[in-house]
C-alpha atoms as a PDB file:
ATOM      1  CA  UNK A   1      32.478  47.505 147.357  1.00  0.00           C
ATOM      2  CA  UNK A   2      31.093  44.108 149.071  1.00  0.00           C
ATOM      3  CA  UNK A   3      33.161  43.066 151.878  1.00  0.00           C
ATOM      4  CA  UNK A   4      35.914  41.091 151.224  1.00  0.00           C
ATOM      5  CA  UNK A   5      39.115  39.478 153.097  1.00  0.00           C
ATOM      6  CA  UNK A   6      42.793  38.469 151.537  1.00  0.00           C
ATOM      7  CA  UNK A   7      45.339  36.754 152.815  1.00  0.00           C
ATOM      8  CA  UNK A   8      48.812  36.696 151.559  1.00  0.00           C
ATOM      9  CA  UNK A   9      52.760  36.383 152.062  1.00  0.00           C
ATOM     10  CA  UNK A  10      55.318  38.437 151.583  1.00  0.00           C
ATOM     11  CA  UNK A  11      58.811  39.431 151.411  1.00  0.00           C
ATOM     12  CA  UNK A  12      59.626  35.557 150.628  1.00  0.00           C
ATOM     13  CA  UNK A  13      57.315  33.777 152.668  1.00  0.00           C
ATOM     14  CA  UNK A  14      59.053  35.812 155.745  1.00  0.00           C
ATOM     15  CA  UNK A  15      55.696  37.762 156.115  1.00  0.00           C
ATOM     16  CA  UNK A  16      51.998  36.432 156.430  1.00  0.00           C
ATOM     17  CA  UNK A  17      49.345  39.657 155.652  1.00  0.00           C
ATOM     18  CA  UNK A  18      45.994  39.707 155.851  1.00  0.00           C
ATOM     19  CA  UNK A  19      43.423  42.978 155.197  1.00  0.00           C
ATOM     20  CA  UNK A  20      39.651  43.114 155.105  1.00  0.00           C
ATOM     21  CA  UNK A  21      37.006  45.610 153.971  1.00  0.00           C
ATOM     22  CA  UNK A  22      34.265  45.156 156.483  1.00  0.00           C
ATOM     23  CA  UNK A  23      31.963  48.043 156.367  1.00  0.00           C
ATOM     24  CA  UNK A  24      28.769  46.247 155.069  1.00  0.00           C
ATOM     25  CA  UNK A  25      29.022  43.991 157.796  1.00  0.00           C
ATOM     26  CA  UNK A  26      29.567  46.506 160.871  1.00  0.00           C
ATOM     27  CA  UNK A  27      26.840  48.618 159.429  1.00  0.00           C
ATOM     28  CA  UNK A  28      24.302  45.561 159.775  1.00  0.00           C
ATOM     29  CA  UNK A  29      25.703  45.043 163.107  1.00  0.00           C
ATOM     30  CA  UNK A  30      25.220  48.579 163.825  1.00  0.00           C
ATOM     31  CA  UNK A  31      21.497  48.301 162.284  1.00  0.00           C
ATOM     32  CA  UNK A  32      20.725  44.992 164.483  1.00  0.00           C
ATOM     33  CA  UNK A  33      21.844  46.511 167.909  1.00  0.00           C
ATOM     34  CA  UNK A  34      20.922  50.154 167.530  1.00  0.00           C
ATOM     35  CA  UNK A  35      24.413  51.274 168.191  1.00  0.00           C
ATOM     36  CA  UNK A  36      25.508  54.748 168.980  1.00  0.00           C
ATOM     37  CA  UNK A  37      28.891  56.152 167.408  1.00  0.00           C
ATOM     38  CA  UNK A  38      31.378  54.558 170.107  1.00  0.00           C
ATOM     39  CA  UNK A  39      29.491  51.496 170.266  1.00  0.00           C
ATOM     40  CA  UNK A  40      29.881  51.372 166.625  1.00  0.00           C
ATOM     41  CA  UNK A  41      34.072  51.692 166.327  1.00  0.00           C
ATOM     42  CA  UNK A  42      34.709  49.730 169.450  1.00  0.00           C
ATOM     43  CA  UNK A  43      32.626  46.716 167.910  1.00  0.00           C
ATOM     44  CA  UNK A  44      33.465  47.271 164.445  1.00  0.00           C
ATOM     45  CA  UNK A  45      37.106  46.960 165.409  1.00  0.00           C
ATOM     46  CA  UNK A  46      37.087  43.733 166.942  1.00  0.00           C
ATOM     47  CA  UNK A  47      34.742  42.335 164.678  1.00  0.00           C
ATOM     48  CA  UNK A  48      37.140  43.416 161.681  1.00  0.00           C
ATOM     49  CA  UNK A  49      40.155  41.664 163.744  1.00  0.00           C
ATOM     50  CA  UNK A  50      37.774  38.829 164.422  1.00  0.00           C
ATOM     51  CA  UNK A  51      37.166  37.642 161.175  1.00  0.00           C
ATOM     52  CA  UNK A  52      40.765  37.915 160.285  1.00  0.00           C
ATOM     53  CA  UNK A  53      41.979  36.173 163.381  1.00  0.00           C
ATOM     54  CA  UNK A  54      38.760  33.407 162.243  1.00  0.00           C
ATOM     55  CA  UNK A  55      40.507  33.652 158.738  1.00  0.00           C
ATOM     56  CA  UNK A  56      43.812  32.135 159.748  1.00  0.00           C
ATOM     57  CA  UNK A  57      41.986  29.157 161.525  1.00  0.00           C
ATOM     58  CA  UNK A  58      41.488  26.234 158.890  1.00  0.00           C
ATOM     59  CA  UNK A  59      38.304  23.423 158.207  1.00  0.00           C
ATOM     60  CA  UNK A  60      35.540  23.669 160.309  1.00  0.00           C
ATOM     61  CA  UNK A  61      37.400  25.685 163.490  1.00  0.00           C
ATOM     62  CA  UNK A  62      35.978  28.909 164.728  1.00  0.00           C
ATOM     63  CA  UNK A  63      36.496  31.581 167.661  1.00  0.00           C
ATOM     64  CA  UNK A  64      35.424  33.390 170.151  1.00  0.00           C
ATOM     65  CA  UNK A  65      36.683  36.638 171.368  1.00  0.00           C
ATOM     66  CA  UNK A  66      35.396  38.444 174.307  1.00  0.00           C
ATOM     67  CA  UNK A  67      36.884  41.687 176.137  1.00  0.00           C
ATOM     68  CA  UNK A  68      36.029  44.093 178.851  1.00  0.00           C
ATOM     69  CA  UNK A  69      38.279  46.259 180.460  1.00  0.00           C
ATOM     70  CA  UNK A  70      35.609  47.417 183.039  1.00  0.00           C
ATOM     71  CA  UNK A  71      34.155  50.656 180.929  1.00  0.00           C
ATOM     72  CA  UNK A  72      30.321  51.907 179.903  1.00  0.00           C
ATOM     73  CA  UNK A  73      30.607  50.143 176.726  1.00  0.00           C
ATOM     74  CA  UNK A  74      30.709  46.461 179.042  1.00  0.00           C
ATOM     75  CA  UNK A  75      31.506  43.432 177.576  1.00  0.00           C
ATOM     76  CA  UNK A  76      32.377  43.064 173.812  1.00  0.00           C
ATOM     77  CA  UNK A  77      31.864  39.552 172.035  1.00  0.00           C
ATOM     78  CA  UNK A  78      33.029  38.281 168.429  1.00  0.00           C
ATOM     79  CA  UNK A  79      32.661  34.909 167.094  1.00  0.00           C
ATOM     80  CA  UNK A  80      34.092  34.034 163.922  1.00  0.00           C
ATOM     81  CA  UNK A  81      34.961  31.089 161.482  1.00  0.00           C
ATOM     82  CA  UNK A  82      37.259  30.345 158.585  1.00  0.00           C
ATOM     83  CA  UNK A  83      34.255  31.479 155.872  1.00  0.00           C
ATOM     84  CA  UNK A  84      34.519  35.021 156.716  1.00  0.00           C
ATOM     85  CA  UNK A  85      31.603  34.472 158.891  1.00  0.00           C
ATOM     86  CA  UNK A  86      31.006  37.281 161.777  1.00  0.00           C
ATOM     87  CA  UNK A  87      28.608  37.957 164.575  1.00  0.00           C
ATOM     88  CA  UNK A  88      29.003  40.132 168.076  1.00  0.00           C
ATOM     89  CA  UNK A  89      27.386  42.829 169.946  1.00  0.00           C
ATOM     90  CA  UNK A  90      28.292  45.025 173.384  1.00  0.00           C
ATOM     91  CA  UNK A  91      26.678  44.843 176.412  1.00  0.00           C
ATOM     92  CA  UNK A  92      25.789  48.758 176.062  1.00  0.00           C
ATOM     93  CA  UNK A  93      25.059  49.576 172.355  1.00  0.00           C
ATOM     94  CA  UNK A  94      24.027  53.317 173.730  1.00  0.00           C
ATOM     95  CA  UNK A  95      27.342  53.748 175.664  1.00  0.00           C
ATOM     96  CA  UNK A  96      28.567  57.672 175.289  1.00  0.00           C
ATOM     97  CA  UNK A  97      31.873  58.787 175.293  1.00  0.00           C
ATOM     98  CA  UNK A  98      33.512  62.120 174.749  1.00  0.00           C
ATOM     99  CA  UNK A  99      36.683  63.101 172.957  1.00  0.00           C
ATOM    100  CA  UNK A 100      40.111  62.755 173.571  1.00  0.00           C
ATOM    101  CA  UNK A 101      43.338  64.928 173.656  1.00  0.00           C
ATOM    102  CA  UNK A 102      43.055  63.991 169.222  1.00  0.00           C
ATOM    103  CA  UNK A 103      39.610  65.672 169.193  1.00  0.00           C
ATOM    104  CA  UNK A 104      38.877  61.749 168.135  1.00  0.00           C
ATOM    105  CA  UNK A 105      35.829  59.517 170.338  1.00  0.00           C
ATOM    106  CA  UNK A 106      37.566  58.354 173.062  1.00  0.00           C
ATOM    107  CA  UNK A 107      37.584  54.770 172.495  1.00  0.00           C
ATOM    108  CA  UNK A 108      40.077  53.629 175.424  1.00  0.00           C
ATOM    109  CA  UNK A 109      37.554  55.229 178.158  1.00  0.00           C
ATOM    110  CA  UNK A 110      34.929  53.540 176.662  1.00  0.00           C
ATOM    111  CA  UNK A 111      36.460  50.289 176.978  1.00  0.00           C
ATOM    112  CA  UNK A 112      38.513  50.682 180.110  1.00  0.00           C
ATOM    113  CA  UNK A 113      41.449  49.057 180.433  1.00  0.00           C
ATOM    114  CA  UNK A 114      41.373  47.058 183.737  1.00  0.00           C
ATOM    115  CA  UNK A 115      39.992  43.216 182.188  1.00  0.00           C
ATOM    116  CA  UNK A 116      41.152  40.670 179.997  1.00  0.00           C
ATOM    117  CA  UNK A 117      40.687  39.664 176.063  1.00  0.00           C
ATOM    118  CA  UNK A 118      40.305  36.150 175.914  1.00  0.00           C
ATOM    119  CA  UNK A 119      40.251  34.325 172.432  1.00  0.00           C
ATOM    120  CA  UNK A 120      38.926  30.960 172.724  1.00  0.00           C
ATOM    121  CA  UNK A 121      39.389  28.656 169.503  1.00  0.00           C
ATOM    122  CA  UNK A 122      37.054  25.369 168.838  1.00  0.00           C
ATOM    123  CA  UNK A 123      39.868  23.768 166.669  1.00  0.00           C
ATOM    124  CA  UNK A 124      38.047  19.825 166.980  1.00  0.00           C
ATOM    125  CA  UNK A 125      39.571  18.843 170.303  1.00  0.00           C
ATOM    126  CA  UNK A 126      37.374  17.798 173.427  1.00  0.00           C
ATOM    127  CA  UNK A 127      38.648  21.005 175.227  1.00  0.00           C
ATOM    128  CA  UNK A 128      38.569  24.525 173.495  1.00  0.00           C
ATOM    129  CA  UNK A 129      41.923  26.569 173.170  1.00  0.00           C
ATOM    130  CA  UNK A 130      42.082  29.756 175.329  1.00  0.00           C
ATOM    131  CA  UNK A 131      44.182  32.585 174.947  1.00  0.00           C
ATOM    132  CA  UNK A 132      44.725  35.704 177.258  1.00  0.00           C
ATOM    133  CA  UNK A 133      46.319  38.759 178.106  1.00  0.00           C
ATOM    134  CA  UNK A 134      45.701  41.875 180.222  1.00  0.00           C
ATOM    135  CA  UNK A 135      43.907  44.703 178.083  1.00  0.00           C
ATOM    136  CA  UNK A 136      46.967  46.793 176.904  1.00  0.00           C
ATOM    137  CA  UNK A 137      45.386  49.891 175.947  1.00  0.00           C
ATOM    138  CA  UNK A 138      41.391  49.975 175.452  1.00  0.00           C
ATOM    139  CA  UNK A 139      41.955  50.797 171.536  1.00  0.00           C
ATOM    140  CA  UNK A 140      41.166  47.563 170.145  1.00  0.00           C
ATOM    141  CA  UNK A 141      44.170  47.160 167.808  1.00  0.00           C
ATOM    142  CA  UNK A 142      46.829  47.344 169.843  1.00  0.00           C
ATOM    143  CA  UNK A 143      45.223  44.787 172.292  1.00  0.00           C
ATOM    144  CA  UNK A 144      45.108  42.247 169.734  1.00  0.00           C
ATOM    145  CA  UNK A 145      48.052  43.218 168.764  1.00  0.00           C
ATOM    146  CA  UNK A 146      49.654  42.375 172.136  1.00  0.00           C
ATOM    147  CA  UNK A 147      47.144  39.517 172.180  1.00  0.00           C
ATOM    148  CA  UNK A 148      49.340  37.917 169.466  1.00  0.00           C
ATOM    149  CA  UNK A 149      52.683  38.498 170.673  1.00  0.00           C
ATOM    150  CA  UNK A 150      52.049  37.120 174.418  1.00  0.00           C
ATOM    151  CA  UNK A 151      49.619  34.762 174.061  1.00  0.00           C
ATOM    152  CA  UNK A 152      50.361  33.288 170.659  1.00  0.00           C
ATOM    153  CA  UNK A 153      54.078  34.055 170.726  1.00  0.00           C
ATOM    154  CA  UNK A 154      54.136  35.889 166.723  1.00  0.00           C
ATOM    155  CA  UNK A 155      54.756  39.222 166.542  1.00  0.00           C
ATOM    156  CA  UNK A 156      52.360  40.964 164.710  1.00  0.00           C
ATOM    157  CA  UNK A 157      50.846  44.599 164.044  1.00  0.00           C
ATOM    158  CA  UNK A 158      47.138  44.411 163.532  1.00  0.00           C
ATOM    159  CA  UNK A 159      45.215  47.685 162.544  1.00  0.00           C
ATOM    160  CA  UNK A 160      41.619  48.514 162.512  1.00  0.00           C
ATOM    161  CA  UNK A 161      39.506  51.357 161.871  1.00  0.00           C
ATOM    162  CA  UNK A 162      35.536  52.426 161.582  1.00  0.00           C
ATOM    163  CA  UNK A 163      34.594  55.609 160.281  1.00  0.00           C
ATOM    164  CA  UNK A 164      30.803  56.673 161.588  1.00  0.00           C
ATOM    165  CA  UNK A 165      28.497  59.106 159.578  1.00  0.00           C
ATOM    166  CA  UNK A 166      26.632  61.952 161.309  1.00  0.00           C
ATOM    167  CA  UNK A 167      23.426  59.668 161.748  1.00  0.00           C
ATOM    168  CA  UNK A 168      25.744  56.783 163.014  1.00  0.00           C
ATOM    169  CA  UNK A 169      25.215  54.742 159.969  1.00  0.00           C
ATOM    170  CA  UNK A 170      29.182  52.979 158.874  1.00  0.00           C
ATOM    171  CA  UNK A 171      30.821  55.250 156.012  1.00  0.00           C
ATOM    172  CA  UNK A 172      34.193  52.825 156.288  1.00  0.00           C
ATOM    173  CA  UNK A 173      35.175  49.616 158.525  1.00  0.00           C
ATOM    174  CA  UNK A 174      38.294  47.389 157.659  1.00  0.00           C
ATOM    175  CA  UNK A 175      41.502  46.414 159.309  1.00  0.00           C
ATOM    176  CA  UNK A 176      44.418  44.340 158.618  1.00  0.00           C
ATOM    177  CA  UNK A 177      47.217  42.053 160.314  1.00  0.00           C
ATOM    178  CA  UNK A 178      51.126  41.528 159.243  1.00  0.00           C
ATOM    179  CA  UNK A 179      52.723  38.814 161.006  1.00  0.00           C
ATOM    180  CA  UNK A 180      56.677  38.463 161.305  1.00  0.00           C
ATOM    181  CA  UNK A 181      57.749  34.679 160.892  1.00  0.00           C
ATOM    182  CA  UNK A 182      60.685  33.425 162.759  1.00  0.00           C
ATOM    183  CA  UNK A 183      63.220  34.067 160.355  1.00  0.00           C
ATOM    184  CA  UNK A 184      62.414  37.703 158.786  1.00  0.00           C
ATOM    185  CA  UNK A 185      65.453  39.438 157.999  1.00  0.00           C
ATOM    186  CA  UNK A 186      65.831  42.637 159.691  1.00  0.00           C
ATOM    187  CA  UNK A 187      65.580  44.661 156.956  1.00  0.00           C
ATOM    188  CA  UNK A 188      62.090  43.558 156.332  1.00  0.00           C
ATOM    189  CA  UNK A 189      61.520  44.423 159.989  1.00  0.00           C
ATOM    190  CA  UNK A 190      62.562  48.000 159.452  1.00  0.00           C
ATOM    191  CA  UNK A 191      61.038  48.151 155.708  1.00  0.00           C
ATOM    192  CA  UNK A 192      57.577  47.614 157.386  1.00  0.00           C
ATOM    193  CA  UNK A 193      57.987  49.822 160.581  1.00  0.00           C
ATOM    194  CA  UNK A 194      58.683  52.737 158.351  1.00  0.00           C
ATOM    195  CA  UNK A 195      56.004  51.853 156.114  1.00  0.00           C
ATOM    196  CA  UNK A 196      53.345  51.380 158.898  1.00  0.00           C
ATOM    197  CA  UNK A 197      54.736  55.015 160.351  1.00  0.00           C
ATOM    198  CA  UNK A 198      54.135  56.657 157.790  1.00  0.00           C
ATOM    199  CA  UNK A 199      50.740  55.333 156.018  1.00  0.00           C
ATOM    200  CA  UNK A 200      47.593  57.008 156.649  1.00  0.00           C
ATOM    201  CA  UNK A 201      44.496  55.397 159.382  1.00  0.00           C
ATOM    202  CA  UNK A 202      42.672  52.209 158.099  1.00  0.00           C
ATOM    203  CA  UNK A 203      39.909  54.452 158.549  1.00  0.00           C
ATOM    204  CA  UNK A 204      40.542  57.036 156.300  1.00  0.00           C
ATOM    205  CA  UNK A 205      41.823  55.038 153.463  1.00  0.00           C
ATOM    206  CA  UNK A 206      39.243  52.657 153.162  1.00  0.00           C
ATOM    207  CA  UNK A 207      36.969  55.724 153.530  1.00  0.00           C
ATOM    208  CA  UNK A 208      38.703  56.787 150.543  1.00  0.00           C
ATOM    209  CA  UNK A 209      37.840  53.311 148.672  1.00  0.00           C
ATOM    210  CA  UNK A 210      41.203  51.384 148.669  1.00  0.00           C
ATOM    211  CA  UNK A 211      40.583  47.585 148.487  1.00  0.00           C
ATOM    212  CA  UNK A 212      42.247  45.139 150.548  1.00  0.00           C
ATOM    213  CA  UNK A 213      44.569  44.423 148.205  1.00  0.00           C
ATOM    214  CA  UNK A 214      46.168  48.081 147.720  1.00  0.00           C
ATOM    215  CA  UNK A 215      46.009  48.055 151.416  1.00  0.00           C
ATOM    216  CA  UNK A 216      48.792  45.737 151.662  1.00  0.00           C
ATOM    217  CA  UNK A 217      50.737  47.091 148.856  1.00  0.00           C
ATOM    218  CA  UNK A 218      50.885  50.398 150.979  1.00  0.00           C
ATOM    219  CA  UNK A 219      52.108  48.439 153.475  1.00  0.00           C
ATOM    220  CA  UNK A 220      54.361  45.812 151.902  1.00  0.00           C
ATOM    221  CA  UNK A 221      55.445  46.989 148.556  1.00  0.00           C
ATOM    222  CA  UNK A 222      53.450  45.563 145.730  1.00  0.00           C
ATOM    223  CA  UNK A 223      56.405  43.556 144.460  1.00  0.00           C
ATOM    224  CA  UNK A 224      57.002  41.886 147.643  1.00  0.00           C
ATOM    225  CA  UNK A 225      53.152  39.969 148.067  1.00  0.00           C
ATOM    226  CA  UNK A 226      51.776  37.253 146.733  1.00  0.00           C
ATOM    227  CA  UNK A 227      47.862  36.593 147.329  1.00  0.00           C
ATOM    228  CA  UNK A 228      46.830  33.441 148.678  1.00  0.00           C
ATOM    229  CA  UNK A 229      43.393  33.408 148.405  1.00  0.00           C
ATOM    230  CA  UNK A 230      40.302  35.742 148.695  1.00  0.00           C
ATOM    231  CA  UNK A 231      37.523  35.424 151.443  1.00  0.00           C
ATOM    232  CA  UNK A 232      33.924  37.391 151.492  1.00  0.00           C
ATOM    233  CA  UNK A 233      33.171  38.485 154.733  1.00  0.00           C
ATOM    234  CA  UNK A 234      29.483  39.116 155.960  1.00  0.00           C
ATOM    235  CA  UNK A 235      27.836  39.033 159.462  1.00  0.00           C
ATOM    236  CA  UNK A 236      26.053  35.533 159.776  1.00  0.00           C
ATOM    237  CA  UNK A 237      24.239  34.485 163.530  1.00  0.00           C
ATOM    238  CA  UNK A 238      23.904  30.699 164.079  1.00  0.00           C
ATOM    239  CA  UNK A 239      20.581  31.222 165.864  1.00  0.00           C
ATOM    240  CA  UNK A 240      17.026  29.952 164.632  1.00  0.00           C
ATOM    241  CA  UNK A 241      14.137  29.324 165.555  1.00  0.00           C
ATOM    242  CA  UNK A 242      14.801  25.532 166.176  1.00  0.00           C
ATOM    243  CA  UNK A 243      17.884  26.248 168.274  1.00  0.00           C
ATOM    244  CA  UNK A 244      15.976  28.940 170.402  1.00  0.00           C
ATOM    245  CA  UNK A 245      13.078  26.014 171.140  1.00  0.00           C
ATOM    246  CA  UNK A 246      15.672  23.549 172.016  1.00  0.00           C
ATOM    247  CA  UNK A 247      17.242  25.972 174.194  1.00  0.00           C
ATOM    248  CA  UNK A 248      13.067  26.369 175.829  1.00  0.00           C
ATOM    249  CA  UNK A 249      13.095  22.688 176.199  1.00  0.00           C
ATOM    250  CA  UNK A 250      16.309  22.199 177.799  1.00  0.00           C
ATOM    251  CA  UNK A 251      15.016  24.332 180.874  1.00  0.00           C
ATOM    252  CA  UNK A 252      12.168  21.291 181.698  1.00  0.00           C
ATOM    253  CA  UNK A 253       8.555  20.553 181.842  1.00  0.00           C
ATOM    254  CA  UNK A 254       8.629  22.681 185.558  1.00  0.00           C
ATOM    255  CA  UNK A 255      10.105  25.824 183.948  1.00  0.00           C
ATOM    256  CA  UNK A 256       8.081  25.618 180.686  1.00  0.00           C
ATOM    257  CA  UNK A 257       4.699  24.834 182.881  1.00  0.00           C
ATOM    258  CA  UNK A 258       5.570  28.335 184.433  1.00  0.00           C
ATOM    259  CA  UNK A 259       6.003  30.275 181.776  1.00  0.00           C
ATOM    260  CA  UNK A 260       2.498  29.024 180.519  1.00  0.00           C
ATOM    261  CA  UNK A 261       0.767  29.721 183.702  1.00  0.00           C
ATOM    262  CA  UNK A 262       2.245  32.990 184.204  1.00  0.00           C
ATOM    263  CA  UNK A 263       2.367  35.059 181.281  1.00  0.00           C
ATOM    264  CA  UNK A 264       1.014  32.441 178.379  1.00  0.00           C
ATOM    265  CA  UNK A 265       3.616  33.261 175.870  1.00  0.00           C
ATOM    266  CA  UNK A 266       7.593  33.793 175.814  1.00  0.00           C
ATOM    267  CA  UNK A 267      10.059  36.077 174.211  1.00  0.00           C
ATOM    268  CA  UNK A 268      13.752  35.129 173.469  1.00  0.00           C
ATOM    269  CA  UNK A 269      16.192  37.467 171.929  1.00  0.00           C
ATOM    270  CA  UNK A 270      19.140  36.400 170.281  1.00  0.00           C
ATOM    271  CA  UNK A 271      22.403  38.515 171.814  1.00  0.00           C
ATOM    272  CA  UNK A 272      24.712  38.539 168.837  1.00  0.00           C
ATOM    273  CA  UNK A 273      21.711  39.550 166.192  1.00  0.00           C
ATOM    274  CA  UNK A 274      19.129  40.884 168.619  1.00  0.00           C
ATOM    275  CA  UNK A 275      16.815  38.849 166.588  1.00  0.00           C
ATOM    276  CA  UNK A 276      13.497  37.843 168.882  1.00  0.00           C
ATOM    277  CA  UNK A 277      11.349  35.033 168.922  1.00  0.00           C
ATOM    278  CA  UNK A 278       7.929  34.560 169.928  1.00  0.00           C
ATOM    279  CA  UNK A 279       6.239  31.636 171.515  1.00  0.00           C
ATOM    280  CA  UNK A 280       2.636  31.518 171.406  1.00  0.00           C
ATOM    281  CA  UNK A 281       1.007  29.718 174.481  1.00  0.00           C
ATOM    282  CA  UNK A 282      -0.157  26.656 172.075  1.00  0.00           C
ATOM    283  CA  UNK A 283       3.571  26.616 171.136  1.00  0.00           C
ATOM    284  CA  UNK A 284       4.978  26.281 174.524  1.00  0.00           C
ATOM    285  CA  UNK A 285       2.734  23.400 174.747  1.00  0.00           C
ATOM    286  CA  UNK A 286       4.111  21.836 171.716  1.00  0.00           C
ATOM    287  CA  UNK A 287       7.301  21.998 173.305  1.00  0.00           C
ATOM    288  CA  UNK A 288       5.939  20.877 176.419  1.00  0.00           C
ATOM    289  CA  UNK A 289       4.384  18.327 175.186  1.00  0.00           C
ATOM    290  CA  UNK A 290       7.313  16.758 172.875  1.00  0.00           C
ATOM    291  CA  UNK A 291       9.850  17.245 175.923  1.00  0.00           C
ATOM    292  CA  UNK A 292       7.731  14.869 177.913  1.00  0.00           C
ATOM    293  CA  UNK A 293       6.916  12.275 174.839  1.00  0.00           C
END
């Protein structure tokens, strides 16, 4: 199944859903930076809650989400757009981490949970929009769940899950957010609490191939949702090789003049991709030489 996002509402308009099949796309994260098992779920997670939180922006807006509550794994960083378009990495792909009291990885000792998540949103305006709360819990979902609620004032419940194979490769990645509006009837309310008790992990169901679409059926009754529209997700980097020499020639003549007298060449590595680039000494010159023209 190719990874694919949905948004809907619900319940007369009183609900907005959204669920996402990402496992192509964590598994070419997962391929890019190397990642270990824990490294793996932690990123896959916000990455899945990324592109949905990218998916409710509109036009040309995109985001940036970045969290560390102080554990191995370091920082974790997602950027996103309205296209389904995903990138991010963790400043320790190799972190470890052992199980918890579920037999489980133990995801929240991994992350910590002494830090801030931050969203920041580029929505046009000459400042960015910035977003925070205290890391609630270390498990990804439930900090972007509270994310929502105190920062952006909706209540929400936002799930995601990544199941890892035995040689770390992604089996399953996906996730999904229901948002309350204002006036949702409290029977609603209750309708979805008991559905959201009693419904299997992300994980395991999209491990067991449901599709976005059943997802939110199991959660909101197939007679209560109406699809908006259907989004492909995939894991796209902005970098290239012409952004990665403009970035060279924005350090100046001095700096570039060093790099050519001291080791004749340069290597730059892209963080979200871990894509490299390699500059020849003739083609720091080049740039050398059209930074001073």
């Amino acid at each position: 199944m190719k990874d694919y996002l949905v948004k809907a509402i619900a319940h007369n308009k009183q609900v907005r859903a959204y669920a996402a099949i990402t496992t192509e796309t964590i598994e070419e994260a997962r391929r890019r930076h190397d990642m270990l098992a824990v490294a793996s779920v932690v990123l896959g997670r916000s990455m899945t809650a990324g592109v949905i939180l990218g998916a409710m922006l509109k036009g040309e807006e995109k985001l940036t989400v970045k969290m560390n509550g102080g554990g191995p794994i370091g920082t974790i960083l997602v950027d996103a757009n309205t296209k389904g378009e995903v990138r991010g990495y963790v400043s320790n792909p190799h972190a470890y981490a052992g199980l918890n009291q579920e037999g489980s990885l133990d995801i929240k000792s991994a992350v910590g949970t002494n830090g801030i998540l931050s969203v920041t949103k580029d929505i046009g305006l000459n400042q960015p929009v910035i977003g925070q709360v205290s890391i609630a819990s270390g498990e990804i979902s439930e900090d972007f769940t509270s994310y929502l609620l105190h920062s952006e004032q909706i209540a929400s419940s936002v799930g995601a899950g990544v199941l890892v194979n035995p040689d770390f490769t992604i089996q399953a990645a996906g996730g999904f957010v229901i948002q309350l509006m204002p006036n949702t009837e409290e029977k609603t309310i209750r309708l979805i609490e008991e559905r959201l008790q009693t419904m299997p992990s992300i994980s395991s169901m999209i491990g067991q191939g449901v599709t976005p679409e059943q997802i939110l059926i199991q959660l909101l009754g197939e007679e209560n949702i109406t699809i908006l529209e259907t989004i492909p997700v995939q894991f796209q980097c902005e970098c290239s090789r012409d952004r990665i020499s403009n970035a060279i020639s924005s350090l100046g003549s001095e700096e570039i003049r060093d790099m050519i007298d001291t080791d004749g060449q340069a290597e730059a590595t892209c963080h979200f991709c871990n894509e490299s680039y390699h500059y020849t000494k003739e083609d720091l010159e080049t740039l050398l030489r059209v930074g001073i023209s």
